[in-house]
PDB file of N, CA and C in Angstrom:
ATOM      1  N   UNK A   1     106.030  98.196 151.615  1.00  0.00           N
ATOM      2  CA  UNK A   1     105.495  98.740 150.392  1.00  0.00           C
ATOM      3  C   UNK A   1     106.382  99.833 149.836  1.00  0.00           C
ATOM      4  N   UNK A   2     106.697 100.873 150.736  1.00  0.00           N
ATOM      5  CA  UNK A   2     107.812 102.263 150.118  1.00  0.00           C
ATOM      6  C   UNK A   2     108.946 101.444 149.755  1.00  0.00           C
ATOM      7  N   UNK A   3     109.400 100.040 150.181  1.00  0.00           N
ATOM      8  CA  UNK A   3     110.941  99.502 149.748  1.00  0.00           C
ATOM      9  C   UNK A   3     110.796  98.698 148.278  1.00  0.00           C
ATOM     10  N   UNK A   4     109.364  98.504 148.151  1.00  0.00           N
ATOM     11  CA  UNK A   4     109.243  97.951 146.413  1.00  0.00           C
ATOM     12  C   UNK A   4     109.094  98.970 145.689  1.00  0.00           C
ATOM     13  N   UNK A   5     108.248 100.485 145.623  1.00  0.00           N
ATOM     14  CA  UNK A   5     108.108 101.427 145.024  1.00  0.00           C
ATOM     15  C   UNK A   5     109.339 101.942 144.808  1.00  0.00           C
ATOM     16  N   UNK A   6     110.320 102.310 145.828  1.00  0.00           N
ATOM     17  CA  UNK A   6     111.845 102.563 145.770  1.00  0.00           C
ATOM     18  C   UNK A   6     112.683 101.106 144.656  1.00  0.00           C
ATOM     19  N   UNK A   7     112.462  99.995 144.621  1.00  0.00           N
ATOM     20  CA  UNK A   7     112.956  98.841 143.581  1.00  0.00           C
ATOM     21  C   UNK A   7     112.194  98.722 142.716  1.00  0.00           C
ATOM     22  N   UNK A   8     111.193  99.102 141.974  1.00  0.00           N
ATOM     23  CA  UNK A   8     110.506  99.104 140.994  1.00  0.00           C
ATOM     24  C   UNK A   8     111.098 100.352 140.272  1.00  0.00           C
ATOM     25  N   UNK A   9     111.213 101.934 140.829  1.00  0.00           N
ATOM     26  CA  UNK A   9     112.012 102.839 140.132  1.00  0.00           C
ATOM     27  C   UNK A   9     113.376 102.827 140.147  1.00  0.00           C
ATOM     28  N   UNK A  10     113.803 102.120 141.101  1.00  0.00           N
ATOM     29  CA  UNK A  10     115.577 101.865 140.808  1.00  0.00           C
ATOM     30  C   UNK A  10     115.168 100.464 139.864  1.00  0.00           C
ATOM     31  N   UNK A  11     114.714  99.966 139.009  1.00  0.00           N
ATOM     32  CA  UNK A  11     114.950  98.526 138.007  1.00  0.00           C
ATOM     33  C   UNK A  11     114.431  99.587 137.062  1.00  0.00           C
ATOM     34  N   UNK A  12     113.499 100.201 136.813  1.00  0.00           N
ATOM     35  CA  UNK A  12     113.452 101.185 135.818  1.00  0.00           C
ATOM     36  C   UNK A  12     114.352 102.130 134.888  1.00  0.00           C
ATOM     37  N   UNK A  13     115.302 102.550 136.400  1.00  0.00           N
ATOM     38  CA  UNK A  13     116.975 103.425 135.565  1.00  0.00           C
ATOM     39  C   UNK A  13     117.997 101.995 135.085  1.00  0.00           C
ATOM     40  N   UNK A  14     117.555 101.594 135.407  1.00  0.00           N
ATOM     41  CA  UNK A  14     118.451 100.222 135.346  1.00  0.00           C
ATOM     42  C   UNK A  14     118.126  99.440 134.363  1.00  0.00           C
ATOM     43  N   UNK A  15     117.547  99.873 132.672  1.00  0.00           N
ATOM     44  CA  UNK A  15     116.862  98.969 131.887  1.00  0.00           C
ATOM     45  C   UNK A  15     117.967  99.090 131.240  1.00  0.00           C
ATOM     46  N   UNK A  16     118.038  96.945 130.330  1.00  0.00           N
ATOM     47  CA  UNK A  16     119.150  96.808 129.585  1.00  0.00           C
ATOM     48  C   UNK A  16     118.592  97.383 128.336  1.00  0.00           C
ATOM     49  N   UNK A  17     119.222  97.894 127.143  1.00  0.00           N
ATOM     50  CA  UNK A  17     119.556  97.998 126.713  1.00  0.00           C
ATOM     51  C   UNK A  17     118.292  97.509 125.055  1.00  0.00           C
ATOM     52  N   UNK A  18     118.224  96.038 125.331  1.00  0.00           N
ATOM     53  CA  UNK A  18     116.751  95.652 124.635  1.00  0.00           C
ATOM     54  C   UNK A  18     115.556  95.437 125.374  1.00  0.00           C
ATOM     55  N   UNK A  19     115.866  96.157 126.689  1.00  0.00           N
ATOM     56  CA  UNK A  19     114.094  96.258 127.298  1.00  0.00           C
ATOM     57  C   UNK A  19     113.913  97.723 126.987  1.00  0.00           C
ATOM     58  N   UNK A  20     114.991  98.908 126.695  1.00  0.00           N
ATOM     59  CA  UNK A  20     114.648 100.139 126.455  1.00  0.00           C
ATOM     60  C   UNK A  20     114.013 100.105 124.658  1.00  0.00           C
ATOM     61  N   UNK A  21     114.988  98.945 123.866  1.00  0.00           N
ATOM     62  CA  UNK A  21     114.174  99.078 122.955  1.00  0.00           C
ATOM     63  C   UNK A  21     112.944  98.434 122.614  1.00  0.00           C
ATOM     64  N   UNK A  22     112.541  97.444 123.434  1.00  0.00           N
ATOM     65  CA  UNK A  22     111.420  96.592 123.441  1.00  0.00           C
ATOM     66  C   UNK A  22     110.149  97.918 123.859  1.00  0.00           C
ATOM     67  N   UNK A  23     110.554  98.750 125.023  1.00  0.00           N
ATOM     68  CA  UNK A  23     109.420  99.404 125.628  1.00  0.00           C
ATOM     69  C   UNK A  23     109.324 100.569 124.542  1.00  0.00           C
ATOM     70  N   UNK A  24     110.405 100.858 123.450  1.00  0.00           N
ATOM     71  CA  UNK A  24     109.908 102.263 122.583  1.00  0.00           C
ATOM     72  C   UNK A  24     109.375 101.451 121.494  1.00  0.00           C
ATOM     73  N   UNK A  25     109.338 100.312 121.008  1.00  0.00           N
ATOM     74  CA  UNK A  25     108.120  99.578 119.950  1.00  0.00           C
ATOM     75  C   UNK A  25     107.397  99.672 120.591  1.00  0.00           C
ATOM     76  N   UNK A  26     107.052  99.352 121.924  1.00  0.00           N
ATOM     77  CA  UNK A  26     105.178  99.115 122.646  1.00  0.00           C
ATOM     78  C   UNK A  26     104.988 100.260 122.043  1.00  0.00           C
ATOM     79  N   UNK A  27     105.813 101.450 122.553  1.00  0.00           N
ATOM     80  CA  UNK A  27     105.291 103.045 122.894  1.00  0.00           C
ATOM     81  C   UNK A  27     104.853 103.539 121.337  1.00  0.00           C
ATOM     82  N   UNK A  28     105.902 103.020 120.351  1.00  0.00           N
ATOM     83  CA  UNK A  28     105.550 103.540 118.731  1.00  0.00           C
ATOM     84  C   UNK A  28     104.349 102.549 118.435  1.00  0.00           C
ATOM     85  N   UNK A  29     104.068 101.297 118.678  1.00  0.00           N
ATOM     86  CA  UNK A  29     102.715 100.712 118.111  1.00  0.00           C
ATOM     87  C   UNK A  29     101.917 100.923 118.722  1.00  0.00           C
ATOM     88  N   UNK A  30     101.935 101.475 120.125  1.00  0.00           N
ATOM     89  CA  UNK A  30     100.557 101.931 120.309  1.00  0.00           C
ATOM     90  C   UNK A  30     100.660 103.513 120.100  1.00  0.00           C
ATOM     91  N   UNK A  31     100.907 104.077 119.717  1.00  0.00           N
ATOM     92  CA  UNK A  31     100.723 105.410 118.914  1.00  0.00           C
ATOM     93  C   UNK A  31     100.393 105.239 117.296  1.00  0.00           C
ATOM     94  N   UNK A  32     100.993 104.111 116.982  1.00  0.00           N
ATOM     95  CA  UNK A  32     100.345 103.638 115.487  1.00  0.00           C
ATOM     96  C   UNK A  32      98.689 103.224 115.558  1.00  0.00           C
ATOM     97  N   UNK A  33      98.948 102.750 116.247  1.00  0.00           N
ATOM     98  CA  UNK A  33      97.203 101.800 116.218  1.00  0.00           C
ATOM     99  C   UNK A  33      96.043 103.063 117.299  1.00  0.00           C
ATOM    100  N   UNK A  34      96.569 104.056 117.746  1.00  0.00           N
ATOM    101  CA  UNK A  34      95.686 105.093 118.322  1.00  0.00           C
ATOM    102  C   UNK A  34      95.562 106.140 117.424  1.00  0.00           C
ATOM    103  N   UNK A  35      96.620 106.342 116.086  1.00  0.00           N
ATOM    104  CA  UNK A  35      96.675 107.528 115.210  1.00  0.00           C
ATOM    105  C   UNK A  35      96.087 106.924 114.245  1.00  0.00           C
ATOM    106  N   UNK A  36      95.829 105.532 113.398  1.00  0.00           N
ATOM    107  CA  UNK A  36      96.139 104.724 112.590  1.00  0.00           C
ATOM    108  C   UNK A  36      95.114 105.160 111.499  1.00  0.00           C
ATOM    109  N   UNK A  37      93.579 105.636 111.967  1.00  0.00           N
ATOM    110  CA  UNK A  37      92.656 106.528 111.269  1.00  0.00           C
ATOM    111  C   UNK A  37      92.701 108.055 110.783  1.00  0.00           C
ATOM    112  N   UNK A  38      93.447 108.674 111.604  1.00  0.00           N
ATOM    113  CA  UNK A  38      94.249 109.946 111.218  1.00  0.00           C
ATOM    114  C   UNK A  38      95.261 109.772 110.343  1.00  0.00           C
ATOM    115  N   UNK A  39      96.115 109.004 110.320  1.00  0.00           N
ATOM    116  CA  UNK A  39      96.824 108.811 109.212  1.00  0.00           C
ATOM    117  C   UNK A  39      96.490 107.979 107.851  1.00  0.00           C
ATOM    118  N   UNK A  40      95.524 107.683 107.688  1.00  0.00           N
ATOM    119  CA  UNK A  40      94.929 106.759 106.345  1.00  0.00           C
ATOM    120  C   UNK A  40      94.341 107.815 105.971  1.00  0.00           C
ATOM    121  N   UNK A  41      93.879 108.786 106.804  1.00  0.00           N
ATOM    122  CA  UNK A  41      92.796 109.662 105.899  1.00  0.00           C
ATOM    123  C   UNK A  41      93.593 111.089 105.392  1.00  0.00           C
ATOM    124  N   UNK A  42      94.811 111.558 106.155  1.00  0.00           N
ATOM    125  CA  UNK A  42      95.477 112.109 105.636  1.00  0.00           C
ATOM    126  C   UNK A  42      96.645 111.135 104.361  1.00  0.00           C
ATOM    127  N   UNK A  43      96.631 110.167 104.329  1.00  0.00           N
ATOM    128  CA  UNK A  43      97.672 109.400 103.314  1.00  0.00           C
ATOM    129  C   UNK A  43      96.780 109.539 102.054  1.00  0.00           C
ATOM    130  N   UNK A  44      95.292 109.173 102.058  1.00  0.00           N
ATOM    131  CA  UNK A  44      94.035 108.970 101.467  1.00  0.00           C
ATOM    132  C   UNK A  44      94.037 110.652 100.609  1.00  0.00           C
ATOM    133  N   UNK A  45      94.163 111.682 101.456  1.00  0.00           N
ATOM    134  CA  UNK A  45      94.209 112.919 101.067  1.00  0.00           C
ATOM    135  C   UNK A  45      95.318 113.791 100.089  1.00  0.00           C
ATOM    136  N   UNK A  46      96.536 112.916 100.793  1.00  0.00           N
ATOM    137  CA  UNK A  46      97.802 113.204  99.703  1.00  0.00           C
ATOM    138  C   UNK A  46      97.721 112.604  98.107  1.00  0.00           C
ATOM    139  N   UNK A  47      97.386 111.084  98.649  1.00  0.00           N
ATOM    140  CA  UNK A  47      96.933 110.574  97.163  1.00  0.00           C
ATOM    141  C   UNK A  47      96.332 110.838  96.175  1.00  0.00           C
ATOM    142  N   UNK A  48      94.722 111.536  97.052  1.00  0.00           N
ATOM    143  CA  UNK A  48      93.899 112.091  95.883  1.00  0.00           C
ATOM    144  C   UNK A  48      94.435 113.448  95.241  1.00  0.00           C
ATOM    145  N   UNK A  49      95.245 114.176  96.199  1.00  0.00           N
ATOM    146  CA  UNK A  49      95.626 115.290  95.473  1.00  0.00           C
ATOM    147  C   UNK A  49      96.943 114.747  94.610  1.00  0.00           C
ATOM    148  N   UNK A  50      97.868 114.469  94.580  1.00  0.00           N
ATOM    149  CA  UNK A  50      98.671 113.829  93.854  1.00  0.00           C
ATOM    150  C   UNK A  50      98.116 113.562  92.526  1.00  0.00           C
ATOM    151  N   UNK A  51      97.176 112.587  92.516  1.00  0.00           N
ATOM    152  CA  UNK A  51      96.449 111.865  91.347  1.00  0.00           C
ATOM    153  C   UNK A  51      95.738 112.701  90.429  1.00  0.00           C
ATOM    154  N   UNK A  52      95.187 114.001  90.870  1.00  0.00           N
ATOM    155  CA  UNK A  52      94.080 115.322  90.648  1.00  0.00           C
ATOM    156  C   UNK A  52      95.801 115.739  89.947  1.00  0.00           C
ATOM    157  N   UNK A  53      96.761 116.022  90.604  1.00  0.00           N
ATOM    158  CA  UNK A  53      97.608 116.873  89.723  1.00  0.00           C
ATOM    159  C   UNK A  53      97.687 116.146  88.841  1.00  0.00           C
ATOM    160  N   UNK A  54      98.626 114.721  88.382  1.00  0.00           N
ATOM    161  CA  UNK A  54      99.079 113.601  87.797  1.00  0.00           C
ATOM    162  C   UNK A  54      97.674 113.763  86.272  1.00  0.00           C
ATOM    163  N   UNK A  55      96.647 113.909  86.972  1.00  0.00           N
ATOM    164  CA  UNK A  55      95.490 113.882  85.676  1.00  0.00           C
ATOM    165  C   UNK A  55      95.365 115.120  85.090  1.00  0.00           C
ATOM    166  N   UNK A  56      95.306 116.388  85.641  1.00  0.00           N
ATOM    167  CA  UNK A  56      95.790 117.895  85.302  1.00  0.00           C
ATOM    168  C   UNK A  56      96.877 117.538  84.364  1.00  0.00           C
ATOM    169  N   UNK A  57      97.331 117.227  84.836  1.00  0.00           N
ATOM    170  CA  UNK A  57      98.852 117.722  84.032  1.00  0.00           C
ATOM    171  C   UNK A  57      98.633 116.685  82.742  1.00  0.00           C
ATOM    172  N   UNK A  58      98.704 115.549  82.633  1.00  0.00           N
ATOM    173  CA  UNK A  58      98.238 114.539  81.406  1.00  0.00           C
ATOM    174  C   UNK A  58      97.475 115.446  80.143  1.00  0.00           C
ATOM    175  N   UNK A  59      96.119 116.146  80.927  1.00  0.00           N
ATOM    176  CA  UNK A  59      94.880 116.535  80.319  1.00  0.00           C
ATOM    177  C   UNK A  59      95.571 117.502  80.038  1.00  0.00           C
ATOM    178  N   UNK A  60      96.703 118.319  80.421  1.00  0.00           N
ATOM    179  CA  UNK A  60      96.786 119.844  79.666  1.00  0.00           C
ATOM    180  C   UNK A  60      97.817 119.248  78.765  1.00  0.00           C
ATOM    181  N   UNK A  61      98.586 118.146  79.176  1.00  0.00           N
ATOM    182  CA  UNK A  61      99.428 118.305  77.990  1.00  0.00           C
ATOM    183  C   UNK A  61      98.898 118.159  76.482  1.00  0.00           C
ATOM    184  N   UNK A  62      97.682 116.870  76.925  1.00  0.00           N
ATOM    185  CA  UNK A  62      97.350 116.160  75.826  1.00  0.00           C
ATOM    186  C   UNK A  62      96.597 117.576  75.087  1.00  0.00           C
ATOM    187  N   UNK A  63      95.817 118.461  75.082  1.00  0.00           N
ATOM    188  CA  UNK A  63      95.098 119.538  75.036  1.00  0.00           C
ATOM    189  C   UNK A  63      96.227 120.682  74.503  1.00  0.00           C
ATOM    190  N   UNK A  64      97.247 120.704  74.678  1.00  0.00           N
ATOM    191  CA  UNK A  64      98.455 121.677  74.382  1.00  0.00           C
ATOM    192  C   UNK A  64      98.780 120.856  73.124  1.00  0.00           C
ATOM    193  N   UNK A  65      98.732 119.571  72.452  1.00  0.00           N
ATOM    194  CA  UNK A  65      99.364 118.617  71.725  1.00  0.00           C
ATOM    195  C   UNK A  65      98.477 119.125  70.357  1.00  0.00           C
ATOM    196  N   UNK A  66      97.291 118.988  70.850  1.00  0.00           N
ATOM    197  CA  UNK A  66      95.833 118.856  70.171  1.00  0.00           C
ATOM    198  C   UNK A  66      95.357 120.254  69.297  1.00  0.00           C
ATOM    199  N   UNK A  67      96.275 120.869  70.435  1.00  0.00           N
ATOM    200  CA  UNK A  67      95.713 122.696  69.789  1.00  0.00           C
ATOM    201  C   UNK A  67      97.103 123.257  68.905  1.00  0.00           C
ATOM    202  N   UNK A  68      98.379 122.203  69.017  1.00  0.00           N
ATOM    203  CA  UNK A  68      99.373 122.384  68.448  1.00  0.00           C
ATOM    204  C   UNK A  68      98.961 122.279  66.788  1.00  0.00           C
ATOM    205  N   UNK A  69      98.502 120.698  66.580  1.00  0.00           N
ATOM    206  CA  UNK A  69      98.104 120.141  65.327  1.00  0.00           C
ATOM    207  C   UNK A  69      96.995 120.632  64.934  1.00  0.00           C
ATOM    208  N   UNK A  70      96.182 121.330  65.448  1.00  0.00           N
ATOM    209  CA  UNK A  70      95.068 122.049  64.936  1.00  0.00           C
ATOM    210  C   UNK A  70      95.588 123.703  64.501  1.00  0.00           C
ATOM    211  N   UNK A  71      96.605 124.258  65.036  1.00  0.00           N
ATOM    212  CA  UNK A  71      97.380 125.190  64.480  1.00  0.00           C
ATOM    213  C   UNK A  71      98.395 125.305  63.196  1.00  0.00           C
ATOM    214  N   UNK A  72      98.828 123.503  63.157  1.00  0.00           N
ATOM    215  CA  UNK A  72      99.629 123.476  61.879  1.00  0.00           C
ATOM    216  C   UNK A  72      98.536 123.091  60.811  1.00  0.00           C
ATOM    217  N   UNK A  73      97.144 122.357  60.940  1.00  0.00           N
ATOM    218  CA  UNK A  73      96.559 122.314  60.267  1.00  0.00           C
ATOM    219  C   UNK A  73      96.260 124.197  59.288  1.00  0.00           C
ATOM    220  N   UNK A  74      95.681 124.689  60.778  1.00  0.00           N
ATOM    221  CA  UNK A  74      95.185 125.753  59.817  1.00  0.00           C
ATOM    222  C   UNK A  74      96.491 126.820  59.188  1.00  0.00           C
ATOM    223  N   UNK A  75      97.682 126.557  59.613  1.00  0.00           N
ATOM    224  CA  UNK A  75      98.798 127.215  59.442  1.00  0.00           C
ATOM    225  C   UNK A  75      98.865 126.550  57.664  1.00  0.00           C
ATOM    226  N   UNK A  76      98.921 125.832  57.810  1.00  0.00           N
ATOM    227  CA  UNK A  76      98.871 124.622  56.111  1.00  0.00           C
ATOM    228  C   UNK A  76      98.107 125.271  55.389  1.00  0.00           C
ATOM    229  N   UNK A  77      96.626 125.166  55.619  1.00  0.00           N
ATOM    230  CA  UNK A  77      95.388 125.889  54.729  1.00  0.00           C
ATOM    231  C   UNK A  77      95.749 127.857  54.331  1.00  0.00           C
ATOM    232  N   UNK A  78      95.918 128.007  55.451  1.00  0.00           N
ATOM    233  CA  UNK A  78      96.761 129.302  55.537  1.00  0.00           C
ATOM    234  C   UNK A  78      97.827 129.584  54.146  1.00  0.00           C
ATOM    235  N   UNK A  79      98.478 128.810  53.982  1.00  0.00           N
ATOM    236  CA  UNK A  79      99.581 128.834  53.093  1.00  0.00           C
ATOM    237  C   UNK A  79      99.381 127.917  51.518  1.00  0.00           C
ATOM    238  N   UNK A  80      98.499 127.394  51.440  1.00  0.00           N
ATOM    239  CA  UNK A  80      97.319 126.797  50.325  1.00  0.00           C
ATOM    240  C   UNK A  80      97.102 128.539  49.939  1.00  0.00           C
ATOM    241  N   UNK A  81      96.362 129.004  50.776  1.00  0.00           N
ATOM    242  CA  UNK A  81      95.439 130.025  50.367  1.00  0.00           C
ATOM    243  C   UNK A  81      95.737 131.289  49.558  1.00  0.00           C
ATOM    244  N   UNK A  82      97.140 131.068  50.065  1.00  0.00           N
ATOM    245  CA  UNK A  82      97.849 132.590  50.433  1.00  0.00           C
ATOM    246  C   UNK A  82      98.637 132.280  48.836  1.00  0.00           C
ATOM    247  N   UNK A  83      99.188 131.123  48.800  1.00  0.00           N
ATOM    248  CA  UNK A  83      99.622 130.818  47.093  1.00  0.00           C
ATOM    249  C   UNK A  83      98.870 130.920  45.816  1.00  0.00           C
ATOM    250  N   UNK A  84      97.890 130.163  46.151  1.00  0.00           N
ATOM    251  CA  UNK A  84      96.306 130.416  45.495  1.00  0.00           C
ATOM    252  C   UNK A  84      96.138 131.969  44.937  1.00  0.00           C
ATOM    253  N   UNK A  85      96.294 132.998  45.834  1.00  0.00           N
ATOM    254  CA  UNK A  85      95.908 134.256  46.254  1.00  0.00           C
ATOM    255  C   UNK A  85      94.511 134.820  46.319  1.00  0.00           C
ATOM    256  N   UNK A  86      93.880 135.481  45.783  1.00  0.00           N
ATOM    257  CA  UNK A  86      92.592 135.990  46.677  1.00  0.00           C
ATOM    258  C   UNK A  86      91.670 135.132  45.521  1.00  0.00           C
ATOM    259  N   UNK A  87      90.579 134.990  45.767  1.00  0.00           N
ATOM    260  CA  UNK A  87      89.519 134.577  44.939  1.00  0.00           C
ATOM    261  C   UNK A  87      88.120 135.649  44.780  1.00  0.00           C
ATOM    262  N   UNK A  88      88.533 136.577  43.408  1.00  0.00           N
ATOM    263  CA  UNK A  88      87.713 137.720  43.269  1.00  0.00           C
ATOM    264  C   UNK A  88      87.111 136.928  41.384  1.00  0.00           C
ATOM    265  N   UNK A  89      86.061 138.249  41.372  1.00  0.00           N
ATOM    266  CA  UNK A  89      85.531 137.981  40.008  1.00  0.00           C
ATOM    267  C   UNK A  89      86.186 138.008  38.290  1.00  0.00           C
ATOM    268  N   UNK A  90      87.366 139.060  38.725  1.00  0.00           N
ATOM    269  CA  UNK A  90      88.057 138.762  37.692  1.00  0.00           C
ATOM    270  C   UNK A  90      89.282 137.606  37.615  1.00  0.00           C
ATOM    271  N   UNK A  91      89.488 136.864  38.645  1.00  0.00           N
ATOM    272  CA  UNK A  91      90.710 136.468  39.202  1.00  0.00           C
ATOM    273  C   UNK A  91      90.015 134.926  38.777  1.00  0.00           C
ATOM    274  N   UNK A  92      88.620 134.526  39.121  1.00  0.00           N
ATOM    275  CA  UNK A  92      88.651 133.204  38.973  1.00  0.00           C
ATOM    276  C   UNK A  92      88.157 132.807  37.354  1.00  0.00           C
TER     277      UNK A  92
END
């Protein structure tokens, strides 16, 4: 029995080359498929925040656009008014 335990760890230092890479896929897929819920729910978490900025940012631009043209509007009336000049009792 001690002369197979002694040839089981001497065939161990002794791995070719695609059994070292065969045994680090086992080792990475089963760390995939034991993490595999921890990582969907953090991927799940990046996304929603991503998407929360992505819609922020849309909504302020569109809102920055909106309050632009509502400034040249009244900037316009503004300058109607101001040509016009005041509207008093002797004036109209």
């Amino acid at each position: 029995m001690a002369a197979e335990g002694v040839g089981e760890m001497a065939s161990k230092e002794q791995l070719t080359a695609a059994q070292k890479q065969l045994l680090r896929k086992r080792q990475d897929l089963d760390y995939w498929k034991k993490n595999a819920l921890k990582i969907r729910s953090r991927n799940r978490i990046t996304g929603l925040a991503i998407g929360a900025f992505v819609i922020g940012m849309f909504s302020y631009t569109i809102l920055s656009v909106k309050q632009e043209r509502i400034m040249e509007d009244i900037d316009n009336e503004a300058k109607i008014n101001y040509i016009r000049g005041p509207r008093t009792g002797t004036n109209s």
